[in-house]
C-alpha atoms as a PDB file:
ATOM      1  CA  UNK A   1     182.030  -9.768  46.507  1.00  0.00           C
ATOM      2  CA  UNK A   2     179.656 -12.628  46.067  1.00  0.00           C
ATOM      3  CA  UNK A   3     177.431 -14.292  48.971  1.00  0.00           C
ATOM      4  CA  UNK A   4     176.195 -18.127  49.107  1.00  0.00           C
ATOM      5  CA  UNK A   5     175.306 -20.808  52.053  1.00  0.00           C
ATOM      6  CA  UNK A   6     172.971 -17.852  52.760  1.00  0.00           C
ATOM      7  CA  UNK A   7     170.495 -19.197  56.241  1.00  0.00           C
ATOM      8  CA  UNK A   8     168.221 -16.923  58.068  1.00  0.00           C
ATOM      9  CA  UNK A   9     171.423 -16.318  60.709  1.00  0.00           C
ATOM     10  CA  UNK A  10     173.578 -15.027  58.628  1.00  0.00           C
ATOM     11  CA  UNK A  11     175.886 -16.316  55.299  1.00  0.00           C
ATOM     12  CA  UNK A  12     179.247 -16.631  53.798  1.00  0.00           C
ATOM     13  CA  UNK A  13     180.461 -13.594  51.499  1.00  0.00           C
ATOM     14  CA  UNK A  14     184.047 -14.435  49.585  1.00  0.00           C
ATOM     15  CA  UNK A  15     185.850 -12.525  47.037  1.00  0.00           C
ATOM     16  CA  UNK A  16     186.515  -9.447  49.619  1.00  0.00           C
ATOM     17  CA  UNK A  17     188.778  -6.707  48.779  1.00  0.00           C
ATOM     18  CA  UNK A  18     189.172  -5.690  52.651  1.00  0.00           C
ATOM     19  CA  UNK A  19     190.308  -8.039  55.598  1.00  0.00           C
ATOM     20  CA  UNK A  20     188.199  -8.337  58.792  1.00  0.00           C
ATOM     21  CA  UNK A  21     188.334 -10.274  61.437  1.00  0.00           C
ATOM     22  CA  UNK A  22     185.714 -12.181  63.825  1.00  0.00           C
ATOM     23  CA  UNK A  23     184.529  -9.558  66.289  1.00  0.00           C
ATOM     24  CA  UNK A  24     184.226  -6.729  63.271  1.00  0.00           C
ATOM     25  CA  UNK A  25     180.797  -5.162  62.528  1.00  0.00           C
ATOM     26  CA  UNK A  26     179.981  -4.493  58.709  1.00  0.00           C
ATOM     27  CA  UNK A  27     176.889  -3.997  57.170  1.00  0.00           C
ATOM     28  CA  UNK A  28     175.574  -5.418  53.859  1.00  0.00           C
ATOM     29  CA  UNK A  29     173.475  -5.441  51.104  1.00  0.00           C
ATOM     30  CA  UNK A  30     172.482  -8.788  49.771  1.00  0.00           C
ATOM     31  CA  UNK A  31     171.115  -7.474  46.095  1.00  0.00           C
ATOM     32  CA  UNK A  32     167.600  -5.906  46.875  1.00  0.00           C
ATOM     33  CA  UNK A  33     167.754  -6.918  50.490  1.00  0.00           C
ATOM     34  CA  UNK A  34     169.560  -4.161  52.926  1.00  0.00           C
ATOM     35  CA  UNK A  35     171.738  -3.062  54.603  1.00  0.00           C
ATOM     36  CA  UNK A  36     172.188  -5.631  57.124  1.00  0.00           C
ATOM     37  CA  UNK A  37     173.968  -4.763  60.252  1.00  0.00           C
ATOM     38  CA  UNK A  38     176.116  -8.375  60.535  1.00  0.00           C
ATOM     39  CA  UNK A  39     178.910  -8.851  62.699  1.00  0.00           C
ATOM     40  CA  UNK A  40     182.254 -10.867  61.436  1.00  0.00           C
ATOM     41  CA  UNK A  41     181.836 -14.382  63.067  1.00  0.00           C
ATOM     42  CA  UNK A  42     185.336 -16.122  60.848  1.00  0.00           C
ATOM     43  CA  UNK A  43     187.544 -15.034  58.073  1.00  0.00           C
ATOM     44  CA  UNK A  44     189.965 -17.110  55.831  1.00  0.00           C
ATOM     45  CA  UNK A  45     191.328 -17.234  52.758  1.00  0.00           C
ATOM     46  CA  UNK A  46     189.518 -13.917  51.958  1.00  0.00           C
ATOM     47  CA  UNK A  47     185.843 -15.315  53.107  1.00  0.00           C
ATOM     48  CA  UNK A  48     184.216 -14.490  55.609  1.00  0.00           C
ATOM     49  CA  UNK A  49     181.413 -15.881  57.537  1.00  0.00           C
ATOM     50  CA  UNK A  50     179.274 -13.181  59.113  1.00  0.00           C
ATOM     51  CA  UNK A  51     176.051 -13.755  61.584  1.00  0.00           C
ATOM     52  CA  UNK A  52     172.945 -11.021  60.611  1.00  0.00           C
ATOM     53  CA  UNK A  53     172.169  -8.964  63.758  1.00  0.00           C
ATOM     54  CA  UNK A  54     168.399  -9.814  62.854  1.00  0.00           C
ATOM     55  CA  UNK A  55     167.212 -12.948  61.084  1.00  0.00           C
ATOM     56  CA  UNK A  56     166.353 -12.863  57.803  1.00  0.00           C
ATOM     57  CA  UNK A  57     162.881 -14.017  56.889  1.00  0.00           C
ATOM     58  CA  UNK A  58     162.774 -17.669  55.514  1.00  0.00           C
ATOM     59  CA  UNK A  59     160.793 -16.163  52.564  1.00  0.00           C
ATOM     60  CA  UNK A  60     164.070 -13.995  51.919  1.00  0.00           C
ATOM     61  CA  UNK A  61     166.250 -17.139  52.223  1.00  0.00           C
ATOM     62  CA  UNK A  62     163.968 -19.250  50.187  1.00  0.00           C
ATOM     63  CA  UNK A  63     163.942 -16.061  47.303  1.00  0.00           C
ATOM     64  CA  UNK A  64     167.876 -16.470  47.371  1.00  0.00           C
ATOM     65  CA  UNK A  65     167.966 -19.903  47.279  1.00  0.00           C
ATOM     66  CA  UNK A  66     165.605 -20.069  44.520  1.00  0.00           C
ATOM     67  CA  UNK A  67     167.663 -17.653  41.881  1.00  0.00           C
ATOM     68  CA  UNK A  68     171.704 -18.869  43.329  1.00  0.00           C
ATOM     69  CA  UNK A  69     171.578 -22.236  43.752  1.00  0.00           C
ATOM     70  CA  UNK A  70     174.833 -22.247  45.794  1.00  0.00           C
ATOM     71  CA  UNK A  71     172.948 -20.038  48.058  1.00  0.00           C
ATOM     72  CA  UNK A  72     171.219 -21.717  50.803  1.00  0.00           C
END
């Protein structure tokens, strides 16, 4: 699984071995930062889009986009 257009709402995770559908609840771990309760908000073509229960802090989205720079 890999994440990227990571905001403070929530991101987009692809390369899923398990199918889920908007409405599902998951939680994640986005490298040092989690879990994160998230719930499914799309799915297609084995992405997903998910929406973070809390926000993330813009310090934690600027620390992502800083070392993936398909992240943010």
């Amino acid at each position: 699984m890999y994440y990227s257009q990571i905001s403070s709402q929530g991101c987009r995770l692809s390369g899923l071995e398990h199918t889920f559908e908007p409405g599902d609840t998951i939680e994640v771990s986005l490298g040092p930062i989690g879990p994160i309760d998230a719930t499914v908000r799309w799915s297609r073509d084995g992405s997903v889009g998910i929406e973070f229960e809390s926000a993330l802090e813009a310090e934690v989205v600027a620390y992502f986009a800083a070392i993936i720079p398909c992240a943010a």
